[in-house]
C-alpha atoms as a PDB file:
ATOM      1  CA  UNK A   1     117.050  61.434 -39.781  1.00  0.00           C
ATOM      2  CA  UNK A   2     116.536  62.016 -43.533  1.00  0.00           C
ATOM      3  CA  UNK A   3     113.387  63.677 -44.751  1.00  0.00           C
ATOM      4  CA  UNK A   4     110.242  61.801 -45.700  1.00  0.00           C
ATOM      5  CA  UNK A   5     109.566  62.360 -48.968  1.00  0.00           C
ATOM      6  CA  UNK A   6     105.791  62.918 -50.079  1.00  0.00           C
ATOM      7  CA  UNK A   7     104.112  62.331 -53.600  1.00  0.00           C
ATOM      8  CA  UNK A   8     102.897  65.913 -54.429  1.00  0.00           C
ATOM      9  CA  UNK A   9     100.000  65.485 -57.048  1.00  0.00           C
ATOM     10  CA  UNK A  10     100.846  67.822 -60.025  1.00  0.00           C
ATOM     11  CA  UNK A  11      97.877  67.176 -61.993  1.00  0.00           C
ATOM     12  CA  UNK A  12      94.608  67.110 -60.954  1.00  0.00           C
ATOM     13  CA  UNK A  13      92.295  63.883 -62.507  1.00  0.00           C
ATOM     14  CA  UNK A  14      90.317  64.945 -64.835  1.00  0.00           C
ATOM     15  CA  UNK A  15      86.593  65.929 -64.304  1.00  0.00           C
ATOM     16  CA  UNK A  16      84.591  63.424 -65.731  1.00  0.00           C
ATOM     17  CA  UNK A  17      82.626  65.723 -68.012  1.00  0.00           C
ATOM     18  CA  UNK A  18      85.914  66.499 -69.807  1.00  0.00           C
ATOM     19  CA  UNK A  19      86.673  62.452 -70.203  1.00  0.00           C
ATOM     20  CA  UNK A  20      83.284  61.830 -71.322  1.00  0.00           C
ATOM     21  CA  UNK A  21      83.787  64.954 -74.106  1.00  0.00           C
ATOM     22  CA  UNK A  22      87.080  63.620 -74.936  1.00  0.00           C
ATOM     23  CA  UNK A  23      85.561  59.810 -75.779  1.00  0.00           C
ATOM     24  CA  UNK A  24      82.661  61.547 -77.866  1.00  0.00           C
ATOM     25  CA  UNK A  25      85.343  63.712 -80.196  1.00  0.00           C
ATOM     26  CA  UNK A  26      87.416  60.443 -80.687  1.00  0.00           C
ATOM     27  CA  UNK A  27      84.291  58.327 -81.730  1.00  0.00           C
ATOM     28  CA  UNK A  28      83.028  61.158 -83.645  1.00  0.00           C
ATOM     29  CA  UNK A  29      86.348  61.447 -85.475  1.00  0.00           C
ATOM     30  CA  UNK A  30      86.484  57.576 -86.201  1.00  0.00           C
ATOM     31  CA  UNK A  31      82.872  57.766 -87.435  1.00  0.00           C
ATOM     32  CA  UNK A  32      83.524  61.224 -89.920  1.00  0.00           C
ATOM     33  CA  UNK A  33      84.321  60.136 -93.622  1.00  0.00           C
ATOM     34  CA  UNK A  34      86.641  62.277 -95.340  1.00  0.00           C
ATOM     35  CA  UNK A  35      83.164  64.344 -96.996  1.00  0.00           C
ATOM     36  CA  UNK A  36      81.729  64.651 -93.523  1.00  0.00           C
ATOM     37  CA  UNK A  37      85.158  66.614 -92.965  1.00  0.00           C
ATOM     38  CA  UNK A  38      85.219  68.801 -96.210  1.00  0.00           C
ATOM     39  CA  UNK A  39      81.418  69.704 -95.409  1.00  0.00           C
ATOM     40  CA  UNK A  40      82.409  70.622 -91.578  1.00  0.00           C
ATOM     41  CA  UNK A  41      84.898  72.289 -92.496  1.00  0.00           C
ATOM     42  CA  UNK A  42      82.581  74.516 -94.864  1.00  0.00           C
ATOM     43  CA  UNK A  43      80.286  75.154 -92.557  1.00  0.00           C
ATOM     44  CA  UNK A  44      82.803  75.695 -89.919  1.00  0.00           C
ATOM     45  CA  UNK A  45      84.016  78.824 -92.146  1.00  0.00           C
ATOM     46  CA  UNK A  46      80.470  80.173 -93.124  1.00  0.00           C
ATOM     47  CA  UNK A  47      78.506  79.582 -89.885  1.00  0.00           C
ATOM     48  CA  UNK A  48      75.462  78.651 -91.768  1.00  0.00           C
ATOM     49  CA  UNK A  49      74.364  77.185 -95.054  1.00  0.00           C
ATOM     50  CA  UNK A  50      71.282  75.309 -95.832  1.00  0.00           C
ATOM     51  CA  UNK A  51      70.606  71.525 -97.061  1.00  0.00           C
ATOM     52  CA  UNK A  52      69.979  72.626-100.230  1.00  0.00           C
ATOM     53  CA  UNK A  53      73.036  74.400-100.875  1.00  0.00           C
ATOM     54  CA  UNK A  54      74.963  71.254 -98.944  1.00  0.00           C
ATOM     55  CA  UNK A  55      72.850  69.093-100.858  1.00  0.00           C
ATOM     56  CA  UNK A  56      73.970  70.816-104.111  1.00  0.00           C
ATOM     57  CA  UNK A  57      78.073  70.721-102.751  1.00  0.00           C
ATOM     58  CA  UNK A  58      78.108  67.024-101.364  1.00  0.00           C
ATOM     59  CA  UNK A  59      75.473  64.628-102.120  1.00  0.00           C
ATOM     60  CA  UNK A  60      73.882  63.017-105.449  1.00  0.00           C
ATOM     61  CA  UNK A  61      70.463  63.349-104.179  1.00  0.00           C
ATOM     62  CA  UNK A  62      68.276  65.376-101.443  1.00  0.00           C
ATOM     63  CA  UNK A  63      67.172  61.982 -99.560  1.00  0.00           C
ATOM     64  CA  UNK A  64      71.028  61.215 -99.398  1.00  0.00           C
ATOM     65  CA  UNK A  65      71.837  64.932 -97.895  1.00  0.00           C
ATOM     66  CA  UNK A  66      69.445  64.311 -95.114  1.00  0.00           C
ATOM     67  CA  UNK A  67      69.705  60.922 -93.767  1.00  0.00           C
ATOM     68  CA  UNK A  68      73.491  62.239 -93.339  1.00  0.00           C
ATOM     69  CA  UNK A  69      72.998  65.368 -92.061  1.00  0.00           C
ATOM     70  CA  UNK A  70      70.298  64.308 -89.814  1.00  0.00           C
ATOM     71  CA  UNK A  71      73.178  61.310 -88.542  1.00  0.00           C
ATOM     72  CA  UNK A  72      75.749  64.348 -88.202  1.00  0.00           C
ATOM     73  CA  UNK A  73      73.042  66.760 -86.066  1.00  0.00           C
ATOM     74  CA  UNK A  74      73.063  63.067 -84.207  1.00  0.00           C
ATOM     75  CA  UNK A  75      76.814  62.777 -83.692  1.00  0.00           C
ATOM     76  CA  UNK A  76      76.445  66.721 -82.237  1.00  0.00           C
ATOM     77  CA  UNK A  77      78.875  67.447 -84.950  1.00  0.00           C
ATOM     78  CA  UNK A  78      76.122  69.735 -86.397  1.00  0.00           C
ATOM     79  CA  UNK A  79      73.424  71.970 -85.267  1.00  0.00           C
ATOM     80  CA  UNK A  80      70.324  72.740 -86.963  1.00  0.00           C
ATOM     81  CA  UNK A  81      67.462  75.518 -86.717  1.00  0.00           C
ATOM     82  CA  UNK A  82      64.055  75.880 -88.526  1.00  0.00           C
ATOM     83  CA  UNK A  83      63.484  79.505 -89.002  1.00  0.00           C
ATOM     84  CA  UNK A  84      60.211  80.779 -87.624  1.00  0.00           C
ATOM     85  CA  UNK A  85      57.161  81.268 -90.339  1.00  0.00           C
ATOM     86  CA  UNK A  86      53.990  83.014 -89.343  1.00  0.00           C
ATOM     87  CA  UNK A  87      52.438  80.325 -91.604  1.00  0.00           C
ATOM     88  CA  UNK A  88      53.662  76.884 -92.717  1.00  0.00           C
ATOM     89  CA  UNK A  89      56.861  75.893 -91.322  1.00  0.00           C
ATOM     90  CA  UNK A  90      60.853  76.141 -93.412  1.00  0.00           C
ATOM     91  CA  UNK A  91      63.438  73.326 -94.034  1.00  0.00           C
ATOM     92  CA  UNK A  92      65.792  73.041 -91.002  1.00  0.00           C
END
């Protein structure tokens, strides 16, 4: 009698926290214009740089620079910090 053959698995499906990352970096790719990419990629190499200094790299006005950055810190494609002050607060 010939041997039954069984279907062996290989791969394992795919956790669902992995799919879910994988559909937020493809709509967060779609969403990135080609600036969004040259300032990411900035930041990417310094670590950190403020909205001022973005401001002065990417964007014709402060307003401009936040209403994006705050949509990229939205996207998670960005994160932002407000240093600590013992009086008053910083810019993020």
């Amino acid at each position: 009698m010939p041997a039954k053959k069984t279907n062996i698995r290989l791969r394992t499906p795919e956790p669902r926290a992995a799919r879910l990352a994988t559909e937020m970096l493809a709509d967060l790719a779609y969403r990135l214009t080609p600036r969004d990419r040259d300032l990411l990629a900035l930041v990417w190499e310094h670590r950190v740089l403020t909205t001022g200094q973005l401001t002065a790299l990417f964007f014709p006005s402060p307003e401009r620079a936040r209403q994006r950055l705050n949509r990229l810190h939205a996207f998670q494609a960005l994160q932002r910090f407000r240093p600590w002050t013992p009086v008053g607060s910083m810019p993020w």
